[in-house]
Protein backbone atom coordinates (compact mmCIF):
# COMPACT_ATOMS: atom_id res chain seq x y z
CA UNK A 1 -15.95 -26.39 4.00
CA UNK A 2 -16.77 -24.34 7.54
CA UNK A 3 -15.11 -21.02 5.71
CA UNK A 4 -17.69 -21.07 1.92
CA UNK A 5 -20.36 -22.01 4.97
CA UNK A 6 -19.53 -19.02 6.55
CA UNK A 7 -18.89 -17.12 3.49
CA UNK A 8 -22.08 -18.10 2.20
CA UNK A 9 -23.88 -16.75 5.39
CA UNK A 10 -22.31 -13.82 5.08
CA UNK A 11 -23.74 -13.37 1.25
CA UNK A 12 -27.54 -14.00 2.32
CA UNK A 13 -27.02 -11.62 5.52
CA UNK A 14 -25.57 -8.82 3.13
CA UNK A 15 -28.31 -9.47 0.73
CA UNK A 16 -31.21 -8.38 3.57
CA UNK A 17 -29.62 -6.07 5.44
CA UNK A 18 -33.02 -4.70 7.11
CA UNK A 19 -33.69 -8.52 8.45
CA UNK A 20 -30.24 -8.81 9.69
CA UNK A 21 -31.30 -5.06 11.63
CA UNK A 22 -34.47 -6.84 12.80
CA UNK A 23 -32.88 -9.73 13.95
CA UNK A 24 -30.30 -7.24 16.14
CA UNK A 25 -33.03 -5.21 17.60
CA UNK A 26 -34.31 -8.50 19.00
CA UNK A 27 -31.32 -9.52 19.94
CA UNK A 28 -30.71 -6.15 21.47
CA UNK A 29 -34.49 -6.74 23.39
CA UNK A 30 -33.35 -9.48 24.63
CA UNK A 31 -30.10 -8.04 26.58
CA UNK A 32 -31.88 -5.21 27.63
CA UNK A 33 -34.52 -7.45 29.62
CA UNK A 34 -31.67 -10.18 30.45
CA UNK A 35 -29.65 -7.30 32.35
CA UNK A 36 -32.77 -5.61 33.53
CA UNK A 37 -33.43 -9.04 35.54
CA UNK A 38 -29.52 -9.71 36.59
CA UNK A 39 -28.07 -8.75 39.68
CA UNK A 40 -25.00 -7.73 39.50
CA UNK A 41 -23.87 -8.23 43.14
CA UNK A 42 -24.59 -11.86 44.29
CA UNK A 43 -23.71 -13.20 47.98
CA UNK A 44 -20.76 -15.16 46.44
CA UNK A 45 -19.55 -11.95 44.41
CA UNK A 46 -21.09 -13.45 41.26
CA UNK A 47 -24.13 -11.80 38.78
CA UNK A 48 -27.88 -13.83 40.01
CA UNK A 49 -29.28 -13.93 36.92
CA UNK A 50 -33.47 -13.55 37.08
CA UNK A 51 -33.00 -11.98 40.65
CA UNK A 52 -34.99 -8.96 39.98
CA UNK A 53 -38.46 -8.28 38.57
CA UNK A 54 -38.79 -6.30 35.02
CA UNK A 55 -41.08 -3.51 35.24
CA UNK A 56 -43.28 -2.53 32.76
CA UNK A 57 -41.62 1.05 32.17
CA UNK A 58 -38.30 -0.57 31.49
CA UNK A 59 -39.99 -3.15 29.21
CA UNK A 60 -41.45 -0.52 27.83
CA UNK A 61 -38.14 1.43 27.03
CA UNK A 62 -36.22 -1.27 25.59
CA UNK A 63 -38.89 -2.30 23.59
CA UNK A 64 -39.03 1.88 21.83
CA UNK A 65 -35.34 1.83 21.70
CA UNK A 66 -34.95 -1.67 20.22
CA UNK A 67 -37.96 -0.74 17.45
CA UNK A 68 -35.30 2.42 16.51
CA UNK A 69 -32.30 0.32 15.83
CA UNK A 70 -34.59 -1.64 12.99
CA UNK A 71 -34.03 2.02 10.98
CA UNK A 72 -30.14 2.52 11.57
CA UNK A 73 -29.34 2.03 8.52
CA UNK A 74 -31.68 4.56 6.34
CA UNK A 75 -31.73 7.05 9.59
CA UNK A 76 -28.28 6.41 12.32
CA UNK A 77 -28.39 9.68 13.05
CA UNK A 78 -31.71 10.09 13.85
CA UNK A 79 -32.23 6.32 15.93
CA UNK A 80 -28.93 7.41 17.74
CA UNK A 81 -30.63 10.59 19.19
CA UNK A 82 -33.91 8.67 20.24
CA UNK A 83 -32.11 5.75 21.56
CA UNK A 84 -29.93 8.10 23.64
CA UNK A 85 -32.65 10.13 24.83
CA UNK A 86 -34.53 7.05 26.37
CA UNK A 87 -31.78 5.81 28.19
CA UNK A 88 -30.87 9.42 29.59
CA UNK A 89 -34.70 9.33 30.43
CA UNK A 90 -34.45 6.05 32.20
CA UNK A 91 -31.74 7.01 34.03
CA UNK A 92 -33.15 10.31 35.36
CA UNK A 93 -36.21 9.10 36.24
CA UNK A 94 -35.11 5.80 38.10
CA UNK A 95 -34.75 5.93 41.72
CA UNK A 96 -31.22 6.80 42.95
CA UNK A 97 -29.48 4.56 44.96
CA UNK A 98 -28.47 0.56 44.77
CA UNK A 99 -31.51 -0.08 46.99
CA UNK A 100 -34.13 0.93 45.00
CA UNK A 101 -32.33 -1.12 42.25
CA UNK A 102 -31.63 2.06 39.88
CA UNK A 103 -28.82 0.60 38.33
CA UNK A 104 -31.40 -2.12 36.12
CA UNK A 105 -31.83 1.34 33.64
CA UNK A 106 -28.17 0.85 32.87
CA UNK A 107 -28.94 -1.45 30.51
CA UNK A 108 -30.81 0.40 28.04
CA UNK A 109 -27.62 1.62 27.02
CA UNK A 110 -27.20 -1.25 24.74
CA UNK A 111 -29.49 0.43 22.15
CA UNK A 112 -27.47 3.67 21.75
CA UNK A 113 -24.06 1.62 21.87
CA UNK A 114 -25.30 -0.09 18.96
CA UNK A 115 -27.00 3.11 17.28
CA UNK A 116 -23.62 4.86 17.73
CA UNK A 117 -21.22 1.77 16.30
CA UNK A 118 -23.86 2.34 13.20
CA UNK A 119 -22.95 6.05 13.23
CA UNK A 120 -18.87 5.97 13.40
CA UNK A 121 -19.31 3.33 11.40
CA UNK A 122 -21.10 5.05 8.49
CA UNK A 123 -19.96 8.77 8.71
CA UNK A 124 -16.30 10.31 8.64
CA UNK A 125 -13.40 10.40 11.16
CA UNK A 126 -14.55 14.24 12.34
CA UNK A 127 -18.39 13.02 12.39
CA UNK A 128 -17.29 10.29 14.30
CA UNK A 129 -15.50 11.69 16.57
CA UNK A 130 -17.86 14.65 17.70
CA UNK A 131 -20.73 12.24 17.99
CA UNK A 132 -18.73 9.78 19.54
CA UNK A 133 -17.38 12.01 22.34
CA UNK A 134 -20.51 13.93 22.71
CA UNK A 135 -22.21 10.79 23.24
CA UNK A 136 -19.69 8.85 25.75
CA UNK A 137 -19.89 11.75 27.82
CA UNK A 138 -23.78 12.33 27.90
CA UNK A 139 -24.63 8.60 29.08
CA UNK A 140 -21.58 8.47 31.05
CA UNK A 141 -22.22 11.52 32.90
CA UNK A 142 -26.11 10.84 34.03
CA UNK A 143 -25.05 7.97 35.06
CA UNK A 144 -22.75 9.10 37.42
CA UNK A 145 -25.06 11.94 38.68
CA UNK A 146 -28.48 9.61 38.50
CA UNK A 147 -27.38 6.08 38.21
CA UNK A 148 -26.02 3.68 40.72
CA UNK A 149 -23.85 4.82 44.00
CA UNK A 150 -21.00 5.26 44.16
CA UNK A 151 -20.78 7.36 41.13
CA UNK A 152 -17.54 5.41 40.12
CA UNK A 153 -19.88 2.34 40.25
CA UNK A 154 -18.76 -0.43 37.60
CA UNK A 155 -22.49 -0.14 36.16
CA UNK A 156 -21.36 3.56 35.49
CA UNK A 157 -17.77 2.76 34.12
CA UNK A 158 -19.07 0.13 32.30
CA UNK A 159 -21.19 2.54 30.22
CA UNK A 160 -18.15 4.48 29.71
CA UNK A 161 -16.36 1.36 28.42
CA UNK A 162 -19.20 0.23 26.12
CA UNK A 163 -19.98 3.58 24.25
CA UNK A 164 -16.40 4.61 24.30
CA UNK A 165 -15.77 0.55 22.56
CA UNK A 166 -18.57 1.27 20.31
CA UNK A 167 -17.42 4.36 18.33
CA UNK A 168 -13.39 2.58 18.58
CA UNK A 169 -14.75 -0.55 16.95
CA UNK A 170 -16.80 1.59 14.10
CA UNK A 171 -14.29 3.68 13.62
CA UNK A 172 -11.79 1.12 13.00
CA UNK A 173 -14.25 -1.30 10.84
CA UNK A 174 -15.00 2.00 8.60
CA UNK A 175 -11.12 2.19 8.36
CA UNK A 176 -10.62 -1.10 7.15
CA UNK A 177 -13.20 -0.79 4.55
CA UNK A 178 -11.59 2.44 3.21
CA UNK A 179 -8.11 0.19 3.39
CA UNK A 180 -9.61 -2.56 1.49
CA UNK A 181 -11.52 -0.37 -0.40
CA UNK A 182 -8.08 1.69 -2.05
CA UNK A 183 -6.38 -1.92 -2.31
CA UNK A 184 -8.99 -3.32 -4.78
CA UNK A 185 -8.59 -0.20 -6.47
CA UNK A 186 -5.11 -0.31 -6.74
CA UNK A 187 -4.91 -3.75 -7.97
CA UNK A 188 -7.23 -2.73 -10.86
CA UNK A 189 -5.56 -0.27 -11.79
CA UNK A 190 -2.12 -1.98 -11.79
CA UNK A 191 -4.07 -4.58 -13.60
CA UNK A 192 -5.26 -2.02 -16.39
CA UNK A 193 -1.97 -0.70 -16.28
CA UNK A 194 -0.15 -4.13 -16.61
CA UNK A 195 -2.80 -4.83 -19.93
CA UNK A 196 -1.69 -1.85 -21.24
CA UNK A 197 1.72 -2.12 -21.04
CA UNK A 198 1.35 -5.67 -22.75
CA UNK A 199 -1.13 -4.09 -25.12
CA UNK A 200 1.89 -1.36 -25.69
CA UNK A 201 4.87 -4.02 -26.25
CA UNK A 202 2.52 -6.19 -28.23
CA UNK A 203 1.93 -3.04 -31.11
CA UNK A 204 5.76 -1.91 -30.35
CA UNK A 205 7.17 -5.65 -31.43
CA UNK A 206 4.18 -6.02 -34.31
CA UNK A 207 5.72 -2.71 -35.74
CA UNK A 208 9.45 -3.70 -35.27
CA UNK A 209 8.54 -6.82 -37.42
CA UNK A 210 6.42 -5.11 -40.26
CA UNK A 211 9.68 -2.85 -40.54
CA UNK A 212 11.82 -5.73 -41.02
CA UNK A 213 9.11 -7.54 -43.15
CA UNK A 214 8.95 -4.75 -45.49
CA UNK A 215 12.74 -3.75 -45.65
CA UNK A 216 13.45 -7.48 -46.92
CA UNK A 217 10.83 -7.91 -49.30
CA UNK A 218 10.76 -4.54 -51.14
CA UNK A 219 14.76 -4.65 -51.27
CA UNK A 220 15.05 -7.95 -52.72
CA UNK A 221 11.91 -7.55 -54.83
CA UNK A 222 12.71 -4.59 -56.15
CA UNK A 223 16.38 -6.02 -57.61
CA UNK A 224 14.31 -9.02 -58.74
CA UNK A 225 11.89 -7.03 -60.90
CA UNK A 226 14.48 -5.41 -62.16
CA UNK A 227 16.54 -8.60 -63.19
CA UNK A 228 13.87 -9.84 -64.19
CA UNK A 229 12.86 -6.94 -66.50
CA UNK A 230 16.68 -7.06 -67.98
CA UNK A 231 16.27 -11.01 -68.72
CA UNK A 232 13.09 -10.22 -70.47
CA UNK A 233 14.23 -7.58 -72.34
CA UNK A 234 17.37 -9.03 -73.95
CA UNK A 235 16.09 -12.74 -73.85
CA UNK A 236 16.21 -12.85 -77.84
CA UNK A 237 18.98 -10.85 -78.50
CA UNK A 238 21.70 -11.23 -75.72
CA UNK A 239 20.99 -14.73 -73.97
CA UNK A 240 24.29 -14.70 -72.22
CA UNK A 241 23.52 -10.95 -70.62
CA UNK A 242 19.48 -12.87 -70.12
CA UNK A 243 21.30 -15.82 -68.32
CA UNK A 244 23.24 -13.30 -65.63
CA UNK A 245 20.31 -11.47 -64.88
CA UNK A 246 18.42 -14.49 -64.49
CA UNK A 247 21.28 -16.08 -62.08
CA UNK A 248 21.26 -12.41 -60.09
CA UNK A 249 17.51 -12.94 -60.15
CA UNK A 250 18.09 -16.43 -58.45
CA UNK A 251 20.29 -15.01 -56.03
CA UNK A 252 18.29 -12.36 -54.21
CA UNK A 253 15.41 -14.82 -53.98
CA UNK A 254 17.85 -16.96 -52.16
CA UNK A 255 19.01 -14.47 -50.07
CA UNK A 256 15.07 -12.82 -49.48
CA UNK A 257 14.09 -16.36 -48.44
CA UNK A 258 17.06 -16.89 -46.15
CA UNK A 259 15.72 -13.04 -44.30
CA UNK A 260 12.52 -13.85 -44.20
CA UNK A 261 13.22 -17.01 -42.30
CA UNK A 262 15.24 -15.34 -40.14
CA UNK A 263 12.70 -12.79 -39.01
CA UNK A 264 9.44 -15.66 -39.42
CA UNK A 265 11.47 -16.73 -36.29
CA UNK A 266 11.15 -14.44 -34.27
CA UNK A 267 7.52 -15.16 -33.94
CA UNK A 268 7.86 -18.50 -33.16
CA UNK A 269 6.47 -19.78 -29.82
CA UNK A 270 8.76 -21.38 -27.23
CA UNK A 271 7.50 -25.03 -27.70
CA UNK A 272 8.40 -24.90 -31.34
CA UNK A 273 11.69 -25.21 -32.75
CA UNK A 274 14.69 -22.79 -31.79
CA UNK A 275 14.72 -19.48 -33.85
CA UNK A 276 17.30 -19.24 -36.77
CA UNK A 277 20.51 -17.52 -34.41
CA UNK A 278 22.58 -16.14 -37.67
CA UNK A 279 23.25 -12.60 -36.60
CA UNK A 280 21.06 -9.98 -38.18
CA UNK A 281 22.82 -8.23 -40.94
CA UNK A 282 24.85 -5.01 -40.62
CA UNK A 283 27.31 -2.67 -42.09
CA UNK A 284 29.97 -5.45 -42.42
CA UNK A 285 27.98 -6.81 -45.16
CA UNK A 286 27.54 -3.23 -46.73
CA UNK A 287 29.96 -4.68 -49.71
CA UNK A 288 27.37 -7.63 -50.68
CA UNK A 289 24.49 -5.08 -50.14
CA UNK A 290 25.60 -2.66 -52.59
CA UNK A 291 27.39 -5.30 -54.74
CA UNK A 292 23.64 -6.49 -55.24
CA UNK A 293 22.85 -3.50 -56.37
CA UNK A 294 25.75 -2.28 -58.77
CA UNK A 295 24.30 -5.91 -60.52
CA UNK A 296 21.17 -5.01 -60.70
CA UNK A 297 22.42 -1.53 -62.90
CA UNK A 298 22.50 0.78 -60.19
CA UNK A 299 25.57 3.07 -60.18
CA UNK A 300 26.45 3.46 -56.36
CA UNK A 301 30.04 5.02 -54.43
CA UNK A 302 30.11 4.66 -50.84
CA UNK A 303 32.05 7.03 -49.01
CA UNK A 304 32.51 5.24 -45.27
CA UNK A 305 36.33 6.22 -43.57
CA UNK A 306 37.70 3.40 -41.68
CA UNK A 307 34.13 1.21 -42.20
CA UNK A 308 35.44 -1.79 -40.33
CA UNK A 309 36.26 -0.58 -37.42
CA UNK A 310 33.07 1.89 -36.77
CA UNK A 311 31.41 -1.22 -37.51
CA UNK A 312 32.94 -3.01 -34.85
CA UNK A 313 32.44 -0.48 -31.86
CA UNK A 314 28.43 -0.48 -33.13
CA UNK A 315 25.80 -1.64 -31.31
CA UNK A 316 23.94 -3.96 -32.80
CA UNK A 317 20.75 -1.92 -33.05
CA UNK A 318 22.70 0.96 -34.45
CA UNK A 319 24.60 -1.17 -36.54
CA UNK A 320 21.43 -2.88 -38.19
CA UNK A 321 19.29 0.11 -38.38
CA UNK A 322 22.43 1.86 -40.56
CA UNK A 323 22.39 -1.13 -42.60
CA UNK A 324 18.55 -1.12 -43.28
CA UNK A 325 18.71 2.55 -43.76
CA UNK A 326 21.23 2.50 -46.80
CA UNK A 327 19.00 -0.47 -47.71
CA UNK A 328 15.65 0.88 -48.11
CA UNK A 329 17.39 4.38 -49.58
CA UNK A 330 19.22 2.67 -52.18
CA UNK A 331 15.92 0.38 -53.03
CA UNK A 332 13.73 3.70 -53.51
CA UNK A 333 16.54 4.88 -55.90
CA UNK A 334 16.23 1.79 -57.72
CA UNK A 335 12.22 1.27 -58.30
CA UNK A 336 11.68 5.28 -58.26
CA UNK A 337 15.06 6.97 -60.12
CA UNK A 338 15.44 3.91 -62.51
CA UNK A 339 18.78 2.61 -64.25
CA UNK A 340 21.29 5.68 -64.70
CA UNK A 341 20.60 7.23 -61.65
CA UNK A 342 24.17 7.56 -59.71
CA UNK A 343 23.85 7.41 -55.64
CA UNK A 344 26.27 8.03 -53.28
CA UNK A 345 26.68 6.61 -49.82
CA UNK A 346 28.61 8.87 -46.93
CA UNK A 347 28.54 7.51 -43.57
CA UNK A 348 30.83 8.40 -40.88
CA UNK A 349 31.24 9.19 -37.11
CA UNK A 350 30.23 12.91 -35.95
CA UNK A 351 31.72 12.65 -32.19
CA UNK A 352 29.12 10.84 -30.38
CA UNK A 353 26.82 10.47 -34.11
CA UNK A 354 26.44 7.96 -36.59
CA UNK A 355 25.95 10.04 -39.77
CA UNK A 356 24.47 8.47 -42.94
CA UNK A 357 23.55 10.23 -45.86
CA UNK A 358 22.29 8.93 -48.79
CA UNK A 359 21.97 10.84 -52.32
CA UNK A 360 21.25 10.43 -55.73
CA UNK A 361 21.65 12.55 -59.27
CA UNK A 362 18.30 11.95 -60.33
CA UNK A 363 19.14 11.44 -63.47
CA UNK A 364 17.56 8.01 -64.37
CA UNK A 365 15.34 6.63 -66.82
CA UNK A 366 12.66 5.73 -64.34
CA UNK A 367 8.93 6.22 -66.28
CA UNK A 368 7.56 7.79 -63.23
CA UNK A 369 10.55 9.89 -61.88
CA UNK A 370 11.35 13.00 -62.21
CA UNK A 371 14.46 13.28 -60.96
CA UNK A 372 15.02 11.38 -57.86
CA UNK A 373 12.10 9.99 -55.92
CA UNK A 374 8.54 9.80 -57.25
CA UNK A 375 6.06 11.04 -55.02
CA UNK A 376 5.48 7.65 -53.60
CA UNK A 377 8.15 5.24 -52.39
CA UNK A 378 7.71 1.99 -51.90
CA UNK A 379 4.35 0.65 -50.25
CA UNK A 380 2.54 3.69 -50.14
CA UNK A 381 -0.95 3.58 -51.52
CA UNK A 382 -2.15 4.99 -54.62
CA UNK A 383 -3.78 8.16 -52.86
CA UNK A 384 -0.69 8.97 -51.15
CA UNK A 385 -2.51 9.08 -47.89
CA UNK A 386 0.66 9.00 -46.08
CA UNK A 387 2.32 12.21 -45.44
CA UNK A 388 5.52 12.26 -44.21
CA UNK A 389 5.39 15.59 -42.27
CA UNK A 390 8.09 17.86 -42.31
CA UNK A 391 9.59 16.73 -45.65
CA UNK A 392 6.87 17.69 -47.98
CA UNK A 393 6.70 14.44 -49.89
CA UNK A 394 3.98 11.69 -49.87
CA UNK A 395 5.94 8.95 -47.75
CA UNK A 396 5.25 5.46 -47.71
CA UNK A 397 6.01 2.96 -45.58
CA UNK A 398 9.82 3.11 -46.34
CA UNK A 399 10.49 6.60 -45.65
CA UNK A 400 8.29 6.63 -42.63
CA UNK A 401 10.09 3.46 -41.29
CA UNK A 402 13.08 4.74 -41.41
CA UNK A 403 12.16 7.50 -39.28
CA UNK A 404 10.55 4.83 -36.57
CA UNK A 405 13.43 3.54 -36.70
CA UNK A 406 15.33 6.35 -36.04
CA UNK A 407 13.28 7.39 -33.75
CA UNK A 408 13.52 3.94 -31.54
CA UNK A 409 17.37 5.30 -31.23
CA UNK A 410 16.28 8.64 -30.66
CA UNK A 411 17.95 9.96 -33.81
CA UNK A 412 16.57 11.90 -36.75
CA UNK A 413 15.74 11.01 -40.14
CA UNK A 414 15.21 14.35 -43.01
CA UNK A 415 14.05 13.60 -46.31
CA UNK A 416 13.65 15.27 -49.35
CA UNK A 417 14.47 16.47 -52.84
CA UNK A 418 17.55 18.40 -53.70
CA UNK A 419 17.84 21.91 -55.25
CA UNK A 420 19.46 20.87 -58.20
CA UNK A 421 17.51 17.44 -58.33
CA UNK A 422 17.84 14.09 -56.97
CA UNK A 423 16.92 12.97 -53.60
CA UNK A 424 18.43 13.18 -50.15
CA UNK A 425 18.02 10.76 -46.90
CA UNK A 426 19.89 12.15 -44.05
CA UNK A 427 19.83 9.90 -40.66
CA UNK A 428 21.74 10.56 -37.62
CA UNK A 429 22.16 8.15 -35.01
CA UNK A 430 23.16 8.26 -31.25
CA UNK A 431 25.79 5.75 -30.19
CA UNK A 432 25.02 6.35 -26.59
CA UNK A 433 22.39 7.09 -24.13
CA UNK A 434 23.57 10.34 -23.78
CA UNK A 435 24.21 11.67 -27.36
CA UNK A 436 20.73 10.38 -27.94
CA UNK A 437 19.24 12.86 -25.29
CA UNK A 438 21.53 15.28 -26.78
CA UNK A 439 20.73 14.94 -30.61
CA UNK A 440 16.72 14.51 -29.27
CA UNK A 441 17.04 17.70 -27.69
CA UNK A 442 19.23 19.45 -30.64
C-alpha cells in the first residue's frame, strides 16, 4: 500500500510540474534564510542555529534567486545564469573575513545548485559538462578569493562539493532516463517482433494445411468423379463394369475421409483428444497411389530404380512432398488430359537430388484438353487470375503448391507443355542442408 501511495504522488507531482517548481523555490527560500541565520562554528564545535541576524540584502537575494528557479523548466539556461550571478554578487560584495560574518552569502548558492542539477539534467553530456565545470569553478573560485578565511574554509569547499554533486546527480538521473528510455523501446520492439513472428508461423502453418487440404480432396475427388462418371455411363448396359466403378468409387471416399482426418488433427487444441499418429503417406505407398489411378482408367509406368530403399534413407518431409508431388501431377492428368492419356513417372537420386519428373502423351479424350494440361489445373478460378510465372501457363492452386512446397525444401519445381505435346512437371529436391543451398543457388 505505502509504494501505489507513493506512486500515486508521484503521478499528481508529474502532472503540475510548475507547482512542484513553486513548491522548490520555497523550499529553496527557506534554506537560504535557515543557513543565512546558522552559525556554523558553535562553542561546542556544533552549527547554533538562529545565531545570526538576516539582513535585508540577503533576504532580498534569496528571495530574486528563489523567484528564478519557479522558470527552470521553460528557461534552465537562462535562471542558471541569474541565479549564479546573484550569488557571485553576494559574495563580492559581502565583507571579507569570518568576523564580519561573510560566510552567511554562502548560502545563496543553493539556488544555482539547483538551477544547474535542472541544466545537466535536461541538456547533453558535452552541455553538461561545459556548464557544469564552468560553473563549479566560478562559485568555487569567488568564494575562495571573497568568501570566508581561510580560503580552504569548509563554507568554500562545501560549495565546491554541492555544485560539483549537482551536475554528478543530473548527469546521472538524465542517464538513467536515456537507459530506461532504450529498454522500453527495446521491449516493444521485441514485442512487435515476437507478434510478428507468431503472425509469420501462424500464415506459414495455415498454408502448409490448405496444401494438404487441397492435395487430398482434389486427388480423391477427382478419381471419384471419374468413377462415378464410368458407373453412370455403363449403368444400363454393363452393371458388372457399373458395380466396380462404384466399389472404386467407395474406396477413395474411404481413403479421402481417413486423410482428411488425419490432417483435421493437426488443428486440434491440446485439451482435446490426441491427434490421429498414422504416419503421413509417402513413396512406400506409391504402388496403392498409382494402383488408384490405373482403376480409375489412367494409363501410368513409373520408372523409380531401387524405390524401396531411396525411400527408406528419405526424410520424411522429402519423402511426403515426393509423394504429394506425383499425386497432384497425376490428378491434373486425370481431370485435364482425360482417359487415354499415358503418364509416366521417373524418379530417382541425382547425387545429393531427389529427381521427379512427371509426363504425359497428351493424347486423351479430355473435352477441355488439348493435349496435356488445360490452361487451368485444378482450383484455379475461372479468370485464371493465377499466373504461375516462369512457366507460361495459368496455374492454380496445384501447380503453385507444388512449387511452395518445393520451395519449403529449397528445391525447384518447372512446369509446362512439351514440344511435341503433353505436359511436363519437373521437381528437384535437396536431401540435405547443403545440396539445398547448392540447388537454391544453381
Amino acid at each position: 500500500m505505502p509504494a501505489v501511495t507513493l506512486c500515486e504522488i508521484r503521478e499528481r507531482l508529474r502532472a503540475h510540474p510548475y507547482a512542484v517548481d513553486a513548491l522548490i523555490a520555497a523550499g529553496a527560500f527557506c534554506c537560504i534564510l535557515l543557513g543565512a541565520a546558522t552559525e556554523p562554528h558553535g562553542p561546542d564545535g556544533r552549527p547554533q542555529f538562529a545565531e545570526r541576524d538576516v539582513t535585508a540584502t540577503t533576504a532580498l537575494l534569496a528571495a530574486l534567486s528563489c523567484a528564478a528557479l519557479a522558470l527552470r523548466r521553460r528557461a534552465p539556461f537562462p535562471v542558471l545564469l541569474g541565479t549564479g550571478l546573484i550569488s557571485v554578487v553576494a559574495l563580492v560584495v559581502g565583507s571579507p573575513g569570518p568576523a564580519a560574518g561573510s560566510d552567511r552569502q554562502a548560502s545563496l548558492v543553493v539556488a544555482p545548485v539547483i538551477a544547474l542539477y535542472t541544466v545537466s539534467n535536461t541538456t547533453g553530456r558535452r552541455t553538461s559538462w561545459w556548464v557544469g565545470g564552468l560553473t563549479v569553478g566560478s562559485l568555487t573560485g569567488t568564494a575562495m578569493l571573497f568568501g570566508a578565511r581561510p580560503w580552504y574554509a569548509q563554507e568554500n569547499l562545501g560549495i565546491l562539493a554541492w555544485t560539483a554533486l549537482a551536475a554528478a546527480v543530473g548527469e546521472a538521473v538524465r542517464n538513467r532516463r536515456a537507459f530506461v528510455a532504450a529498454i522500453r523501446e527495446r521491449a516493444e520492439r521485441a514485442e512487435r517482433t515476437r507478434e510478428e513472428e507468431a503472425r509469420r508461423r501462424v500464415a506459414e502453418e495455415r498454408m502448409r494445411i490448405a496444401r494438404e487440404l487441397h492435395d487430398v480432396v482434389a486427388h480423391h475427388i477427382a478419381l471419384v468423379n471419374v468413377q462415378a462418371g464410368v458407373a453412370s455411363h455403363v449403368m444400363d448396359q454393363r452393371p458388372d463394369q457399373a458395380k466396380q466403378a462404384l466399389a472404386h468409387v467407395r474406396e477413395a471416399s474411404r481413403h479421402a475421409l481417413a486423410e482428411l482426418q488425419t490432417t483435421v488433427g493437426l488443428l486440434r487444441q491440446s485439451g482435446e483428444s490426441a491427434a490421429p499418429t498414422e504416419p503421413a503417406p509417402g513413396l512406400e505407398v506409391l504402388d496403392d497411389l498409382v494402383a488408384g489411378f490405373r482403376h480409375a482408367g489412367l494409363s501410368v509406368s513409373v520408372a523409380a530404380p531401387a524405390l524401396d530403399a531411396q525411400a527408406g534413407n528419405l526424410s520424411s518431409a522429402v519423402d511426403l512432398t515426393a509423394y504429394r508431388v506425383v499425386q497432384e501431377a497425376l490428378t491434373n492428368v486425370q481431370k485435364h488430359a482425360g482417359r487415354g492419356t499415358h503418364a509416366e513417372v521417373h524418379i530417382r537420386r541425382d547425387g545429393p537430388v531427389l529427381d521427379i519428373r512427371v509426363v504425359d502423351d497428351g493424347a486423351g479424350g479430355g473435352p477441355d484438353s488439348g493435349g496435356g494440361f488445360e490452361p487451368h489445373d485444378d482450383g484455379d478460378t475461372d479468370d485464371g487470375s493465377a499466373v504461375a510465372a516462369g512457366d507460361g501457363d495459368h496455374g492454380g492452386h496445384g501447380l503453385v503448391g507444388m512449387r511452395e512446397r518445393a520451395a519449403a525444401l529449397h528445391g525447384r519445381c518447372e512446369t509446362g507443355p512439351l514440344p511435341g505435346g503433353g505436359f511436363q512437371v519437373h521437381v528437384r529436391l535437396p536431401l540435405s542442408t547443403s545440396s539445398a543451398r547448392k540447388e537454391t543457388t544453381a
